[in-house]
Protein backbone atom coordinates (compact mmCIF):
# COMPACT_ATOMS: atom_id res chain seq x y z
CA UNK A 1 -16.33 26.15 -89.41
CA UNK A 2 -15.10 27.24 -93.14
CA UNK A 3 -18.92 27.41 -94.50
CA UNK A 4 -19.13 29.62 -91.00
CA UNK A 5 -16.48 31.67 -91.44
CA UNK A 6 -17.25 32.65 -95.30
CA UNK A 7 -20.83 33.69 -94.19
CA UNK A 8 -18.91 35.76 -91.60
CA UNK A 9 -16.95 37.33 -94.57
CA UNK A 10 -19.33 37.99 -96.94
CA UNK A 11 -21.76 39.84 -94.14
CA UNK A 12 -21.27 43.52 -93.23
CA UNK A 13 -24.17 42.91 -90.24
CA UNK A 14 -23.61 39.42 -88.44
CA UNK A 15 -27.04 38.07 -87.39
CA UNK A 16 -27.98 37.98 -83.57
CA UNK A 17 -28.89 34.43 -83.82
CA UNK A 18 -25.14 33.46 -84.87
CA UNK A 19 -23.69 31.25 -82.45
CA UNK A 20 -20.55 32.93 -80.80
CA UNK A 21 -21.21 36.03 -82.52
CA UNK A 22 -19.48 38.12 -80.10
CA UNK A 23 -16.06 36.55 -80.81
CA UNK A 24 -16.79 36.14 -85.05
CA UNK A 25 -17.13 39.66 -84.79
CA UNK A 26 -13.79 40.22 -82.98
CA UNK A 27 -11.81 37.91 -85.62
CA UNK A 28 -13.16 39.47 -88.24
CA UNK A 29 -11.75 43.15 -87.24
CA UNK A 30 -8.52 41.68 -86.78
CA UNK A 31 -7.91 39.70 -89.95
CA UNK A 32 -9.55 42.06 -92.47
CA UNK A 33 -7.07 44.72 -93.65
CA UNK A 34 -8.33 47.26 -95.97
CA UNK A 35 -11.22 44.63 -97.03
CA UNK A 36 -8.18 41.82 -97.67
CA UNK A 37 -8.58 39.11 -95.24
CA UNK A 38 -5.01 37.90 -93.65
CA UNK A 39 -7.24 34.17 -92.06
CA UNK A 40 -6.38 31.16 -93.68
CA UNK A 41 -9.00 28.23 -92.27
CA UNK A 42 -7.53 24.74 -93.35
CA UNK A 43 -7.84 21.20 -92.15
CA UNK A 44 -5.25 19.63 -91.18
CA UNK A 45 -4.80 15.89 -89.16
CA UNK A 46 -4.68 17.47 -85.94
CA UNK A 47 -3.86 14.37 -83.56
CA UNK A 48 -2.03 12.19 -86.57
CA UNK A 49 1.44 12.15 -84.50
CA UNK A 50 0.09 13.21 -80.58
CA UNK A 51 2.86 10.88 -79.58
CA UNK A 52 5.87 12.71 -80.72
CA UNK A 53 6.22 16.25 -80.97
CA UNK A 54 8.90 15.66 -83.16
CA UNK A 55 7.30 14.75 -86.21
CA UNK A 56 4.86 17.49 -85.69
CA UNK A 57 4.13 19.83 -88.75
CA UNK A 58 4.47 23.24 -87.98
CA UNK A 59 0.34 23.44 -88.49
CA UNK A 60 -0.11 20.44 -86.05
CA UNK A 61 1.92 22.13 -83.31
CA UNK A 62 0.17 25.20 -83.69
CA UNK A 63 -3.28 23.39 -83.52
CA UNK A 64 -1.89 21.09 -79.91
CA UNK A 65 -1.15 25.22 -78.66
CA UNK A 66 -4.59 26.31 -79.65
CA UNK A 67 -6.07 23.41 -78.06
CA UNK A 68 -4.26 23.77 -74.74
CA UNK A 69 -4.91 27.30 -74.94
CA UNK A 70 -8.26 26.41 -75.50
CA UNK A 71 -8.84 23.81 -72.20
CA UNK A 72 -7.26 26.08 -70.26
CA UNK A 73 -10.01 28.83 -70.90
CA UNK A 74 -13.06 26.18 -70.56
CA UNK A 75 -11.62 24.79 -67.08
CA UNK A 76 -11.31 29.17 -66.51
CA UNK A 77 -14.74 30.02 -67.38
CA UNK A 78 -16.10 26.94 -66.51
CA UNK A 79 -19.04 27.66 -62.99
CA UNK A 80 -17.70 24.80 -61.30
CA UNK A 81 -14.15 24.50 -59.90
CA UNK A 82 -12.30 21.37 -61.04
CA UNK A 83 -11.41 20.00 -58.15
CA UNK A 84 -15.23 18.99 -57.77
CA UNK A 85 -15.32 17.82 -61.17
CA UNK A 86 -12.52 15.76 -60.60
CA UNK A 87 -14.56 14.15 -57.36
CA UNK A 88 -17.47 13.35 -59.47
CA UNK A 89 -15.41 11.66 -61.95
CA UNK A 90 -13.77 9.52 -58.99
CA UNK A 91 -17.27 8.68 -57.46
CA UNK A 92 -18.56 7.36 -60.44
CA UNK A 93 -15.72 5.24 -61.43
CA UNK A 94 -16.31 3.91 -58.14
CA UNK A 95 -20.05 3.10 -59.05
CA UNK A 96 -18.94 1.56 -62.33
CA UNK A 97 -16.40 -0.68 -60.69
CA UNK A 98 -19.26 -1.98 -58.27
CA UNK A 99 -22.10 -2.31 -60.81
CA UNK A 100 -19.72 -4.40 -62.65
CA UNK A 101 -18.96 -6.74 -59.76
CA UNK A 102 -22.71 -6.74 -58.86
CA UNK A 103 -23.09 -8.10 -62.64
CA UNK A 104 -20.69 -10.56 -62.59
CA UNK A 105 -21.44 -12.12 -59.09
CA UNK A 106 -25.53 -12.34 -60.78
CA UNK A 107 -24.70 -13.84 -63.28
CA UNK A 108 -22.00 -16.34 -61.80
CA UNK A 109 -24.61 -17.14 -58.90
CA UNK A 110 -26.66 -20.13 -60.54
CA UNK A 111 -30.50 -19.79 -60.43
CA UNK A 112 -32.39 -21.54 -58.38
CA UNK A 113 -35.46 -23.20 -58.60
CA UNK A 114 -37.46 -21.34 -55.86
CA UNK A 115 -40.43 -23.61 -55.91
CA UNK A 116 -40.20 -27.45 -56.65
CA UNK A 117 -42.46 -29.08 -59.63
CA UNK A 118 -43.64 -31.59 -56.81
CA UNK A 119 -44.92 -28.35 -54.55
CA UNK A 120 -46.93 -26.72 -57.29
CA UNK A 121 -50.40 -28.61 -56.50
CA UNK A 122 -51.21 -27.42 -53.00
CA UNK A 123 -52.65 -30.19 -50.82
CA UNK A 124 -55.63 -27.78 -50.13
CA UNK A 125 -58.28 -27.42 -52.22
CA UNK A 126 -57.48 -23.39 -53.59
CA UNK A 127 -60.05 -21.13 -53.39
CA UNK A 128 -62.08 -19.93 -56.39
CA UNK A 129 -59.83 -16.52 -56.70
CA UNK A 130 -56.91 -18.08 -56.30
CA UNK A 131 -57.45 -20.48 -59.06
CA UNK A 132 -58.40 -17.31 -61.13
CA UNK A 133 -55.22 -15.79 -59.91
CA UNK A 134 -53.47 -19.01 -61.47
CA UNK A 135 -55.56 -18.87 -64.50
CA UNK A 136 -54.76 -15.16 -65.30
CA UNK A 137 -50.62 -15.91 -64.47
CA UNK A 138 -50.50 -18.52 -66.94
CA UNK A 139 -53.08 -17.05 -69.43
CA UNK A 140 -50.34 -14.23 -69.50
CA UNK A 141 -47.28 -16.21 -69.30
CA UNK A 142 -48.05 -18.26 -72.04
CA UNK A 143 -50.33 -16.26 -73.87
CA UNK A 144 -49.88 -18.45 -77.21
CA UNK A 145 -51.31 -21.03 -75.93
CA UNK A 146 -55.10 -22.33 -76.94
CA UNK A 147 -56.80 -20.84 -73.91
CA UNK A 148 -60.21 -20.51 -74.22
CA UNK A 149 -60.96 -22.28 -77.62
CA UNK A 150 -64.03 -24.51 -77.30
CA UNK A 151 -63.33 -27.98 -78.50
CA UNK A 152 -66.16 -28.02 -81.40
CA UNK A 153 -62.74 -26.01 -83.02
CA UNK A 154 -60.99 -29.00 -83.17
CA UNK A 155 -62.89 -31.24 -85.50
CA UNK A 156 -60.23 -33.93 -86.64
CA UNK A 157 -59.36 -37.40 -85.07
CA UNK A 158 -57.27 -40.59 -85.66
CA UNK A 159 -59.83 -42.82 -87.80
CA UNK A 160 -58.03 -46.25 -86.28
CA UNK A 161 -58.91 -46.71 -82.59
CA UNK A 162 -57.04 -50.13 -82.78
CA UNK A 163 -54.33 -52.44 -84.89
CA UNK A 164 -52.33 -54.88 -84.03
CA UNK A 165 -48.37 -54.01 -83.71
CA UNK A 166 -46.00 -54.68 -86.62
CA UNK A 167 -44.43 -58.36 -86.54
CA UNK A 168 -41.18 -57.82 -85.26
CA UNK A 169 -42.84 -55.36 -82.24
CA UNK A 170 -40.47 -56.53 -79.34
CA UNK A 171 -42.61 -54.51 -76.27
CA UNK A 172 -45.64 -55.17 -74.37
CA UNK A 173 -48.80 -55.04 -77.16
CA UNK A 174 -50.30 -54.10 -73.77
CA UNK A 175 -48.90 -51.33 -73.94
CA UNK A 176 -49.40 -50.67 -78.30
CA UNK A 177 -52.77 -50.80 -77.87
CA UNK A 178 -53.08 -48.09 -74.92
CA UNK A 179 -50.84 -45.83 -76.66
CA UNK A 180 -52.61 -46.09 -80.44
CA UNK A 181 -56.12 -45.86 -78.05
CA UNK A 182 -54.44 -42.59 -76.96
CA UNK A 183 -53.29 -41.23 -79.72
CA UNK A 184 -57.04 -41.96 -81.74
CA UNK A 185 -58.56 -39.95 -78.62
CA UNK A 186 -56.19 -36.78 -79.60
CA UNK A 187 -58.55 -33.78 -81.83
CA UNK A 188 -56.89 -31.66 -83.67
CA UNK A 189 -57.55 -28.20 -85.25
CA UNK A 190 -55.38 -27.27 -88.11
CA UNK A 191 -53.97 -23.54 -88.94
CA UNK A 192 -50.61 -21.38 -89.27
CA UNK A 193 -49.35 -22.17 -85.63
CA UNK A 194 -47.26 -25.63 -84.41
CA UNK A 195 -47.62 -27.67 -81.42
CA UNK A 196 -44.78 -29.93 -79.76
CA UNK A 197 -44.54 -33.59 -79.32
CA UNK A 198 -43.46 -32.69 -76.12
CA UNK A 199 -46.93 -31.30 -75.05
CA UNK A 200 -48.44 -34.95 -76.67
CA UNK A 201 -45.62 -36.48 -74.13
CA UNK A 202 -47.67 -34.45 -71.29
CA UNK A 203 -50.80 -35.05 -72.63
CA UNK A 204 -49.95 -38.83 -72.56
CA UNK A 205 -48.70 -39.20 -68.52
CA UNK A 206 -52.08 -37.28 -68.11
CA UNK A 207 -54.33 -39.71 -69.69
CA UNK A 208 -52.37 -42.76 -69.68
CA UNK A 209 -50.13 -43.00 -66.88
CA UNK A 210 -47.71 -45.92 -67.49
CA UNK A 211 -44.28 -45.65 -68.04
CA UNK A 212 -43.01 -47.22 -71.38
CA UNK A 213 -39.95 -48.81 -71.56
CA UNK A 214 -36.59 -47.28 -72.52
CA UNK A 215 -35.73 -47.02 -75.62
CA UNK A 216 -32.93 -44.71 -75.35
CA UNK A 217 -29.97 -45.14 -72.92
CA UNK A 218 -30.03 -42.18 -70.26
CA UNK A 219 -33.96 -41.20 -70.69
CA UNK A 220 -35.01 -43.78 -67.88
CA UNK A 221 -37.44 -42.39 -65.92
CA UNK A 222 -37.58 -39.30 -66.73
CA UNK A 223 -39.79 -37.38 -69.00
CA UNK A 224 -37.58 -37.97 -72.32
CA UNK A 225 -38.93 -41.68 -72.21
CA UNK A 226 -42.45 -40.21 -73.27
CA UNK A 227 -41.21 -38.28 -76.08
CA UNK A 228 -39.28 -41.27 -77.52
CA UNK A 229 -41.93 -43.84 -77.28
CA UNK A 230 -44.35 -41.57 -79.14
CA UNK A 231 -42.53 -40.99 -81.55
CA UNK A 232 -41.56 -44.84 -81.80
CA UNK A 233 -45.29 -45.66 -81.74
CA UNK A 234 -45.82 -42.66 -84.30
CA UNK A 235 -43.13 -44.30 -86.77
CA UNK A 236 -44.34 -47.86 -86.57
CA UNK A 237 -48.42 -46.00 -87.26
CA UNK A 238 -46.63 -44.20 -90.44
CA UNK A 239 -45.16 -47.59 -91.51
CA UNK A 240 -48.92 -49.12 -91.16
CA UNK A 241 -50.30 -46.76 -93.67
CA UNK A 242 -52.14 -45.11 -90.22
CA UNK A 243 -52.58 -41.47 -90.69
CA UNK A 244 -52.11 -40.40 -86.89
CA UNK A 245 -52.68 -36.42 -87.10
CA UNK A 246 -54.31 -34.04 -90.38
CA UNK A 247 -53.37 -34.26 -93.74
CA UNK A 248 -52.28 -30.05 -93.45
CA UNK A 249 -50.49 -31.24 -90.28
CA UNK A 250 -46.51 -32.04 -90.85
CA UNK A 251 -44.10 -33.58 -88.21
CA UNK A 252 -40.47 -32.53 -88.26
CA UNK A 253 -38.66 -34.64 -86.11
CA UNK A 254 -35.25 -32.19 -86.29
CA UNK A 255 -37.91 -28.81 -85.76
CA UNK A 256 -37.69 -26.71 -82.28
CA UNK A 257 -40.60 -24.25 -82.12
CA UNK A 258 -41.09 -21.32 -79.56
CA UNK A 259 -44.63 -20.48 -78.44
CA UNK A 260 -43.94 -18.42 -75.41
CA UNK A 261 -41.50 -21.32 -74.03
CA UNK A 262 -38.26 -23.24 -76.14
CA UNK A 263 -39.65 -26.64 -76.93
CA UNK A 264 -36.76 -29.07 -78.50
CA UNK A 265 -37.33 -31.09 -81.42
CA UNK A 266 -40.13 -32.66 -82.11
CA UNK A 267 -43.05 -30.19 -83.70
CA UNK A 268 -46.17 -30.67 -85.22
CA UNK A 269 -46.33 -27.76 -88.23
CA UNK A 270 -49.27 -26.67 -88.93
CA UNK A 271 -52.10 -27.86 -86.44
CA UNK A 272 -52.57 -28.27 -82.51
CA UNK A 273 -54.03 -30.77 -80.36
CA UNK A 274 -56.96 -29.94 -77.49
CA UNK A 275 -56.28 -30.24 -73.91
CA UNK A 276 -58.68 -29.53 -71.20
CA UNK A 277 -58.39 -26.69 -69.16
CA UNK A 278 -56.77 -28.86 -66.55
CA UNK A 279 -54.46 -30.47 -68.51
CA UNK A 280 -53.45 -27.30 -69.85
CA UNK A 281 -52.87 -25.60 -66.59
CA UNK A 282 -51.16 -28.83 -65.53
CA UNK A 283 -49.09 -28.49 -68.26
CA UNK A 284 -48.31 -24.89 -67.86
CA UNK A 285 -47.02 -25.62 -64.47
CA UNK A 286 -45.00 -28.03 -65.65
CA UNK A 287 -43.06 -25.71 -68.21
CA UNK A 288 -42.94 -23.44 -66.20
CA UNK A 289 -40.78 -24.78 -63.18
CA UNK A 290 -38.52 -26.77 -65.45
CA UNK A 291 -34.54 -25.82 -64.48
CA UNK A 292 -33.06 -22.97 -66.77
CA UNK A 293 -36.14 -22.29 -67.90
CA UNK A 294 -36.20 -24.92 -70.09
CA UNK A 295 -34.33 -23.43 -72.56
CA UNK A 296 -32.07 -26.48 -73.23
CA UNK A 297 -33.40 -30.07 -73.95
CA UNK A 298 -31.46 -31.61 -71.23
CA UNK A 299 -33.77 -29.13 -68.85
CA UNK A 300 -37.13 -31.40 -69.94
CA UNK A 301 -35.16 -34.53 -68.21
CA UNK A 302 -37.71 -34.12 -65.21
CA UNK A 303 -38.17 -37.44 -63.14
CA UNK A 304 -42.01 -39.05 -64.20
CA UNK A 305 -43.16 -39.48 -60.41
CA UNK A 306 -42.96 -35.81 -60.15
CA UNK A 307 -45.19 -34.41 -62.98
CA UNK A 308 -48.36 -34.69 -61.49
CA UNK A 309 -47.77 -35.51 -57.76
């Protein structure tokens, strides 16, 4: 306002483009007096003591008249009446009050699994556009995902196709031998992008089928008991001297990763395992009716009888 009103000063013509030029022009007929100006333009800390007029400067008092002065003239000149301002103001408190409960009532309401993993495989045999349909859903939901790489891509594979277990294995060598022919059946294409023991778990109950036995107290049955045994069978391979995945390839046993979906700890840096394009749409129907999204680990607890019935 200063820099504004010195231009005001110093110009015998004001420009039509000034803004309020009208009233500029006014103020400065009544303040100059034979070429002296009498208008003294200061800051002062207007609102420092709003709470008591008491401790008001004589500046600060002047500047709470000029401002009621000033609101009174706006409400004045103002094209609609205040009364109707006042009404929109109440209205949209109103609004804000019930957006706000609509909020809180969302996001207190749990969320529900609308359609059951069990459900997900119709009965019927699905037409050819449907299954495109389904291909195109997932193709966009988890568009990280190998879709659509041939598997001459993935050239590398577990040398070993059989060993016996260590000496002090204490489970079925039924069982060692299935899971080591399983993992020497896994290809693998290496690059700057992770994969999750947790799709090997799936990949596993696709091929394999059996359930292991428990190894961890509160995983029976459900699809934790996969992931542990892997990565039981994948220590006691390491231990052996077996190289189980590429030498590029590392496992970080404490590593999350996020490839369109939270996977928990357990992740392959560095390389990626082939699935069919079965498995992979079994898979992505999997992840994608887990509870919560499966954004927690405790959401990947699904029951094995349900994965693929």
């Amino acid at each position: 306002m200063l820099k504004v009103w010195q231009v005001v000063q110093s110009s015998d013509i004001l420009e039509d483009n000034l803004a309020y030029r009208d009233e500029w022009k006014k103020i400065k007929l009544l303040v100059n007096n034979e070429g002296q100006s009498r208008l003294q333009i200061f800051w002062i800390k207007a609102h420092q003591v709003d709470s008591d007029y008491c401790l008001m400067t004589e500046s600060q008092k002047n500047n709470r008249l000029a401002d009621q002065a000033a609101s009174k003239a706006a409400r004045e000149a103002s094209p609609v009446a205040s009364h109707v301002v006042e009404s929109w103001r109440h209205f949209t408190r109103l609004h804000w009050i019930w957006l706000c409960k609509l909020t809180k009532l969302i996001s207190d309401k749990k969320r529900e699994q609308s359609v059951p993993v069990e459900q997900h495989i119709p009965e019927a045999e699905p037409s050819a556009s449907s299954g495109q349909q389904v291909d195109a859903q997932f193709r966009n939901r988890f568009c990280k995902w190998d879709w659509g790489i041939d598997s001459a891509a993935y050239e590398w594979c577990m040398q070993v196709q059989q060993c016996n277990p260590p000496a002090k294995w204490n489970h079925s060598v039924d069982m060692w031998n299935k899971t080591v022919l399983f993992l020497s059946g896994i290809k693998w294409r290496t690059g700057d992008f992770s994969v999750s023991i947790y799709a090997l778990a799936f990949l596993f109950w696709c091929r394999c089928g059996f359930t292991p036995p428990t190894l961890i107290k509160g995983t029976e049955g459900n699809f934790h008991l996969l992931v542990q045994w892997l990565r039981q069978i994948l220590k006691e391979l390491k231990k052996l001297g077996i190289a189980t995945f590429p030498g590029d390839v590392s496992f970080c046993v404490r590593s999350t990763m996020y490839a369109n979906q939270y996977f928990p700890c357990g992740t392959f840096k560095g390389g990626r395992v082939f699935m069919t394009h079965d498995e992979r749409i079994l898979f992505a129907r999997f992840v994608a009716a887990l509870p919560e999204g499966g954004k927690r680990a405790k959401a990947w607890a699904v029951q094995l009888h349900s994965l693929l019935s």
